[in-house]
C-alpha atoms as a PDB file:
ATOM      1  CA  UNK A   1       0.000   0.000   0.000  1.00  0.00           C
ATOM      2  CA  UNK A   2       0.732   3.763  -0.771  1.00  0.00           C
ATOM      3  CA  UNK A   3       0.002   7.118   0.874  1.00  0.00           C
ATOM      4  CA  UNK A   4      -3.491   6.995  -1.344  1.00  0.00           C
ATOM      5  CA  UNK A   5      -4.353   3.329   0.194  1.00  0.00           C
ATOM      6  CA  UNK A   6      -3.913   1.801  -3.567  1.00  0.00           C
ATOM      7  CA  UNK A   7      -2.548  -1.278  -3.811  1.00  0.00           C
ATOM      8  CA  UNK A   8       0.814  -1.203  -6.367  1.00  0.00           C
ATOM      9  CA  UNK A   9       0.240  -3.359  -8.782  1.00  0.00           C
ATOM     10  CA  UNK A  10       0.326  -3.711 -12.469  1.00  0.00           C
ATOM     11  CA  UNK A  11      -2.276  -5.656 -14.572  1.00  0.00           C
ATOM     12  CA  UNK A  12      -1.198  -7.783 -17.423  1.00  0.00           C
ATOM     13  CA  UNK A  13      -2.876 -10.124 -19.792  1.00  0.00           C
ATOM     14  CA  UNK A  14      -4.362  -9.576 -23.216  1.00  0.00           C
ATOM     15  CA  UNK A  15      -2.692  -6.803 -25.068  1.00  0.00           C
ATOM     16  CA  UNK A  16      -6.280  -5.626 -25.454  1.00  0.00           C
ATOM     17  CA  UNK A  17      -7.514  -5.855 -22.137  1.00  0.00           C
ATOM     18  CA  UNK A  18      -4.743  -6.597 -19.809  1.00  0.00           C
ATOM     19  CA  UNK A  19      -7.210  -7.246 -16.500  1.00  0.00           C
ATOM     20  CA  UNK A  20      -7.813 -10.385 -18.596  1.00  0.00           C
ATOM     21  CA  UNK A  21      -5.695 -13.431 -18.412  1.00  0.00           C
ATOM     22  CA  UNK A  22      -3.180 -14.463 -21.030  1.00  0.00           C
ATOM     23  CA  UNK A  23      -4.299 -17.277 -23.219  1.00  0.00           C
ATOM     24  CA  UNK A  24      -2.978 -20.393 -22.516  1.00  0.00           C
ATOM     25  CA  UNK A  25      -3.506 -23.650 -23.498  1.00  0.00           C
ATOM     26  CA  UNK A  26      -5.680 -25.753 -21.082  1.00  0.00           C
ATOM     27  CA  UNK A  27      -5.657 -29.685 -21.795  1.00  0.00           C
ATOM     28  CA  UNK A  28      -8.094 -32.548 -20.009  1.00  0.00           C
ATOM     29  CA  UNK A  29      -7.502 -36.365 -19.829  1.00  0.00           C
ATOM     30  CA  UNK A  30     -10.498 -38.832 -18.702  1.00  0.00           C
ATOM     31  CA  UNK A  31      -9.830 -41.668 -16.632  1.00  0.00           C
ATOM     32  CA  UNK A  32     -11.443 -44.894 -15.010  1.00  0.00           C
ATOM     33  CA  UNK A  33     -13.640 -43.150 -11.953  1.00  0.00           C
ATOM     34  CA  UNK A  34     -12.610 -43.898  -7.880  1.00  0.00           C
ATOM     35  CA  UNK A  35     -15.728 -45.136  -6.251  1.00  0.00           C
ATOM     36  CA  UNK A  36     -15.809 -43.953  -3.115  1.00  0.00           C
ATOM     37  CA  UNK A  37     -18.420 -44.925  -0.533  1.00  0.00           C
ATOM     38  CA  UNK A  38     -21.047 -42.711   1.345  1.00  0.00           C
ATOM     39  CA  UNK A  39     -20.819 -42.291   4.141  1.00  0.00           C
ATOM     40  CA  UNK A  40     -23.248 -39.988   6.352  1.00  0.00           C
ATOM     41  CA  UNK A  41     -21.604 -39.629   9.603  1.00  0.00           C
ATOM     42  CA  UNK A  42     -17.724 -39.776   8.304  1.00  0.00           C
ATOM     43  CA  UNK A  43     -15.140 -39.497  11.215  1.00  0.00           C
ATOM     44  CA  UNK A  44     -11.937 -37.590  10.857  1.00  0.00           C
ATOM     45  CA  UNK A  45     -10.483 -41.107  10.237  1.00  0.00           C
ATOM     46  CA  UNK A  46     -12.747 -42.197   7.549  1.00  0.00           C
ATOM     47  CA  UNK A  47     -11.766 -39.050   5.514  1.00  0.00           C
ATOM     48  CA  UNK A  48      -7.953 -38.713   5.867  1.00  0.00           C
ATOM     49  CA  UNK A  49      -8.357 -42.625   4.062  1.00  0.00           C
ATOM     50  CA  UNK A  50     -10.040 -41.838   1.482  1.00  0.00           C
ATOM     51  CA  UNK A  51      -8.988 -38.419   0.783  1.00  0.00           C
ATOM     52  CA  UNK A  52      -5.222 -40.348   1.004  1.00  0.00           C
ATOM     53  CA  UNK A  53      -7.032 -42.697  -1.398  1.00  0.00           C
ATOM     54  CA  UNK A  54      -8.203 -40.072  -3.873  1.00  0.00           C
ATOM     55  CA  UNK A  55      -4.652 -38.493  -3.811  1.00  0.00           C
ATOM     56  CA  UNK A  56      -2.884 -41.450  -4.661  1.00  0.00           C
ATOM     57  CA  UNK A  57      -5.773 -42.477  -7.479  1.00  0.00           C
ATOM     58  CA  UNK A  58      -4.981 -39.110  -8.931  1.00  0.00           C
ATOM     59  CA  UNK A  59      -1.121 -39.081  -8.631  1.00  0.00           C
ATOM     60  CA  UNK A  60      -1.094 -42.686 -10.696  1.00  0.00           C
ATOM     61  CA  UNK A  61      -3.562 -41.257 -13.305  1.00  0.00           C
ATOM     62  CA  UNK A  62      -1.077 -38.253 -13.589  1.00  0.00           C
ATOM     63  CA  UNK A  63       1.739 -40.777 -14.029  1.00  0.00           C
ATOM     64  CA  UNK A  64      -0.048 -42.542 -16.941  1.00  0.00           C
ATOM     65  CA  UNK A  65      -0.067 -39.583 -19.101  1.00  0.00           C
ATOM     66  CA  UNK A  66       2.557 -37.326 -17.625  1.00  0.00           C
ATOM     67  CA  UNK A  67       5.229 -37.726 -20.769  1.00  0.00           C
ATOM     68  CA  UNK A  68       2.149 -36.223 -22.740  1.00  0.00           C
ATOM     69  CA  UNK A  69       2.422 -33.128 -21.095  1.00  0.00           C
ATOM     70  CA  UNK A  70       6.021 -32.983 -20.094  1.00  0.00           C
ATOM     71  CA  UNK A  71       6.369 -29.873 -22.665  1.00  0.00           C
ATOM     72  CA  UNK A  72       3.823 -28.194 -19.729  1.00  0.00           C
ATOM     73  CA  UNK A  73       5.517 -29.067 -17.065  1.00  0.00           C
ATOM     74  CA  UNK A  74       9.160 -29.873 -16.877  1.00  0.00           C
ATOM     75  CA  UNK A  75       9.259 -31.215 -13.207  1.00  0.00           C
ATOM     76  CA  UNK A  76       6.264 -33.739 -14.298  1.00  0.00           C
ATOM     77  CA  UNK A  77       5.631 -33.809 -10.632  1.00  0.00           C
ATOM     78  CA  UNK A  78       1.459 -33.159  -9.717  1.00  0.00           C
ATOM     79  CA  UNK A  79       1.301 -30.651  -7.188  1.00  0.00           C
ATOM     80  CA  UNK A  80      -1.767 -31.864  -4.475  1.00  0.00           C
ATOM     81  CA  UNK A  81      -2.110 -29.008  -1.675  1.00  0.00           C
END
């Protein structure tokens, strides 16, 4: 922040509108679905396993096609937060 109470920053993007994002290419893969089970009363337990389920499910799906998109990303490591 300034004296005025703006933030400094500088907007970039689209040389004719740069408050909208640069255009980038955006791909999507399909895959064989996780079933996961429903449960109504799910204990702190239950969901770190199957969120630790989902994670790994995802990180071997990103594995599978990973030399696809290596030109994307050069680590070819999936980033879960």
């Amino acid at each position: 922040m300034n004296s005025w109470k703006l933030p400094a920053i500088v907007p970039f993007g689209r040389w004719y509108c740069p408050l909208l994002p640069k255009k980038v290419a955006v791909n999507t893969i399909g895959g064989k679905p996780l079933k996961l089970p429903r449960i109504d009363q799910p204990s702190k337990g239950d969901i770190d396993e199957w969120h630790g389920k989902y994670v790994e499910h995802l990180k071997a799906h990103y594995a599978r096609h990973a030399d696809e998109f290596a030109k994307y990303n050069e680590s070819k490591e999936l980033e879960v937060w």
